[in-house]
Protein backbone atom coordinates (compact mmCIF):
# COMPACT_ATOMS: atom_id res chain seq x y z
CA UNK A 1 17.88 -67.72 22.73
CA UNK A 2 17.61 -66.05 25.75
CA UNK A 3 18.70 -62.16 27.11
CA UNK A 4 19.18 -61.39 30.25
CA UNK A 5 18.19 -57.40 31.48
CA UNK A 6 21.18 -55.69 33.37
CA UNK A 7 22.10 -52.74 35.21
CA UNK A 8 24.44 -50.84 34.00
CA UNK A 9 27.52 -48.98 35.80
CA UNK A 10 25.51 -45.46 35.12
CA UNK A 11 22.10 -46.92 36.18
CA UNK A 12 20.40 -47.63 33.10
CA UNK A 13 19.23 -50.43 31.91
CA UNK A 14 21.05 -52.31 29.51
CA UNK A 15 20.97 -56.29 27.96
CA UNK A 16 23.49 -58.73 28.31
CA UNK A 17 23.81 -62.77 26.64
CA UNK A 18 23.42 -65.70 28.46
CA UNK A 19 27.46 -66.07 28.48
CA UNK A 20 27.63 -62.94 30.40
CA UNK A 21 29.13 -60.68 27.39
CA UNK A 22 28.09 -57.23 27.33
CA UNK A 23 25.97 -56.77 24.01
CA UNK A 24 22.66 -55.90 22.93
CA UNK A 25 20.56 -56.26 19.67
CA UNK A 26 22.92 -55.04 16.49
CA UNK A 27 20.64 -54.03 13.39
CA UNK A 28 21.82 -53.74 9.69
CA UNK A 29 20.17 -52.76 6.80
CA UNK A 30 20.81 -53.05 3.50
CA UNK A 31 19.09 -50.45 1.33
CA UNK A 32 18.56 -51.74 -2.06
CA UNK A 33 17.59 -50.07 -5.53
CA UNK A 34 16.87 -50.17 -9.31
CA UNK A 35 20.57 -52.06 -9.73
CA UNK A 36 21.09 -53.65 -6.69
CA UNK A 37 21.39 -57.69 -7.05
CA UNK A 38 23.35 -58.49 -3.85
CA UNK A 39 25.06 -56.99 -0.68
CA UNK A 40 27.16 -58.13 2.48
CA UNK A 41 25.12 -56.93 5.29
CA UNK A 42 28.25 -57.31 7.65
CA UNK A 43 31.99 -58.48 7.36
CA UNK A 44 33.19 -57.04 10.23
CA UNK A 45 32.82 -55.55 13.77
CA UNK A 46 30.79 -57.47 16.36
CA UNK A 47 29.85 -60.24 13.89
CA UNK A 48 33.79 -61.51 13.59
CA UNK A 49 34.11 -61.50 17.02
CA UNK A 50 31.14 -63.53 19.02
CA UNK A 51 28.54 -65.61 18.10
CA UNK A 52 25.42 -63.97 17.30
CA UNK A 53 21.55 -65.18 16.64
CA UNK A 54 19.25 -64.09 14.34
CA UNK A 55 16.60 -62.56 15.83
CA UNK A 56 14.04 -60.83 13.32
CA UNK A 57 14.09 -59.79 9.58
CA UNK A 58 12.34 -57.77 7.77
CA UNK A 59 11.41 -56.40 4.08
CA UNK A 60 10.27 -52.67 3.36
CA UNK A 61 9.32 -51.50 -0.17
CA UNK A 62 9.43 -47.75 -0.16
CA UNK A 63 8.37 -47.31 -4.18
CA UNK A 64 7.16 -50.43 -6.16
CA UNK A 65 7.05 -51.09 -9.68
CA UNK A 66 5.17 -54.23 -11.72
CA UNK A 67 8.43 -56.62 -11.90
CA UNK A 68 8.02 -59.66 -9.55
CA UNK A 69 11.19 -58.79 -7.47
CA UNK A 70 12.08 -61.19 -4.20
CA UNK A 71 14.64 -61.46 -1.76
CA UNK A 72 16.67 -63.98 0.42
CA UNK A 73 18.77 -63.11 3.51
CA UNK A 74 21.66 -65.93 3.52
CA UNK A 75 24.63 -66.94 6.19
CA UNK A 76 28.51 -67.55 4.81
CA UNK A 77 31.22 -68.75 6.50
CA UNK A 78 34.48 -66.74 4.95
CA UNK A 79 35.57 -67.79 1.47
CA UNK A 80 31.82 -69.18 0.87
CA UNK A 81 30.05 -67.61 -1.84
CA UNK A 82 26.85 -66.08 -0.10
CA UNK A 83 24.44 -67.98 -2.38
CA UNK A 84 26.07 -71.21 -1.76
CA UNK A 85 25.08 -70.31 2.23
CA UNK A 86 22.12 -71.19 4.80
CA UNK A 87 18.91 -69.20 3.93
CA UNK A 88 18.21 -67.56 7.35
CA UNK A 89 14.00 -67.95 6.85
CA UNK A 90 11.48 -69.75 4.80
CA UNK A 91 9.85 -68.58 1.60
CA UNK A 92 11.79 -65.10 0.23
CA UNK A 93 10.83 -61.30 0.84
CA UNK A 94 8.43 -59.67 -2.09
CA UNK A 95 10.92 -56.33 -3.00
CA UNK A 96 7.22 -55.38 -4.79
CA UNK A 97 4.90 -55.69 -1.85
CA UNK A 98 2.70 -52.74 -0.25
CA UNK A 99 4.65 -49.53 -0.21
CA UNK A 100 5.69 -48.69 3.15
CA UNK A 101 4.92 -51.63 4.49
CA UNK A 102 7.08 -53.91 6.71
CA UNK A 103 6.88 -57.38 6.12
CA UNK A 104 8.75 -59.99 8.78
CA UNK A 105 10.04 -62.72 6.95
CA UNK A 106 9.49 -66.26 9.13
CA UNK A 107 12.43 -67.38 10.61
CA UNK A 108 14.22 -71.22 9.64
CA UNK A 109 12.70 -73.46 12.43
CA UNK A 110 16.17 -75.38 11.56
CA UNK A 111 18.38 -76.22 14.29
CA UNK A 112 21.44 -74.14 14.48
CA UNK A 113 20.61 -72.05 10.87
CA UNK A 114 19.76 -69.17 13.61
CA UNK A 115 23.10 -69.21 14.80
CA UNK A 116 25.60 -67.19 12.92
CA UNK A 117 29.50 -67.93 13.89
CA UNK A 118 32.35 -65.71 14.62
CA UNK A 119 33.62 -64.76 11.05
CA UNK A 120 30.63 -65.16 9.11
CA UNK A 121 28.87 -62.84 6.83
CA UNK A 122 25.40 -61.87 6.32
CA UNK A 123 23.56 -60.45 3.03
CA UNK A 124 20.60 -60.51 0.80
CA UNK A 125 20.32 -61.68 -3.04
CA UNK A 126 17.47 -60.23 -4.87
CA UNK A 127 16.29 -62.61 -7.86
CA UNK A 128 14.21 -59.96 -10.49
CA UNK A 129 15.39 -56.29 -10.87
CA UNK A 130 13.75 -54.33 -8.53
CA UNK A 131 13.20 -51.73 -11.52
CA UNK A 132 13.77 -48.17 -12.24
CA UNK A 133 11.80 -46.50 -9.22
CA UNK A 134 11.94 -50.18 -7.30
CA UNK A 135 13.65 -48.93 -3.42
CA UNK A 136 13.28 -50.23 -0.12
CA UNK A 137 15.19 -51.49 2.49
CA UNK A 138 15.94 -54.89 4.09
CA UNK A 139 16.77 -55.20 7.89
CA UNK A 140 18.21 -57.69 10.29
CA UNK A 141 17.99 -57.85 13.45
CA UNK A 142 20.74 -59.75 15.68
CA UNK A 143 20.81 -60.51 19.25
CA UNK A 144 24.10 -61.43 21.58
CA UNK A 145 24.28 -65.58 21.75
């Protein structure tokens, strides 16, 4: 994956993919709760439009409880039930780490799993029930293919 810096028509400074497509990094976060299981990070905007690549992820518990809560951050093409997608990183996000505390989940090493297509859909299924006080937020990071 590669960036490129650019100057922009007002003189700041601005980034730009290798295809020469103006873009920069696009962040969503999905804030999740006591009864939160699952949620589409994105159907729509930027993501439909151009290809995008996964650049960082990561998993903050604001208030813990004692359940053993994870989470997984999957890719869908439309009309593909998100767990039947590509898990985006290895091993899963722990919902019940340290309070306050980001955690960066390791990226798949995977050819191409990085690469999200024009039309797909990101989210995040939580296995567990993050429990009465259980909130945090999980955030991904995407940068212009």
């Amino acid at each position: 994956m590669s960036i490129n810096l650019k100057q922009n028509a007002d003189m700041s400074a601005g980034l730009q993919g290798t295809d020469g497509d103006e873009g920069g990094f696009i962040v969503m976060s999905f804030p999740y709760n006591a009864t939160a299981q699952a949620s589409i990070l994105s159907i729509g905007g930027v993501v439909c439009k151009r290809r995008m690549v996964v650049n960082d992820i990561k998993v903050t518990p604001e208030v813990i409880t004692t359940n053993a809560v994870t989470c997984t951050v999957y890719k869908a093409p439309s009309a593909t039930a998100l767990a039947s997608g590509t898990a985006l990183h290895s091993g899963t996000g722990n919902l019940q780490g340290t309070a306050a505390t980001n955690q960066t989940l390791t990226l798949s090493t995977t050819s191409g799993v990085l690469d999200v297509a024009a039309g797909s859909r990101i989210g995040v299924l939580i296995s567990g029930a993050p429990g009465v006080a259980g909130a945090g937020c999980v955030t991904v990071t995407l940068a212009p293919a």
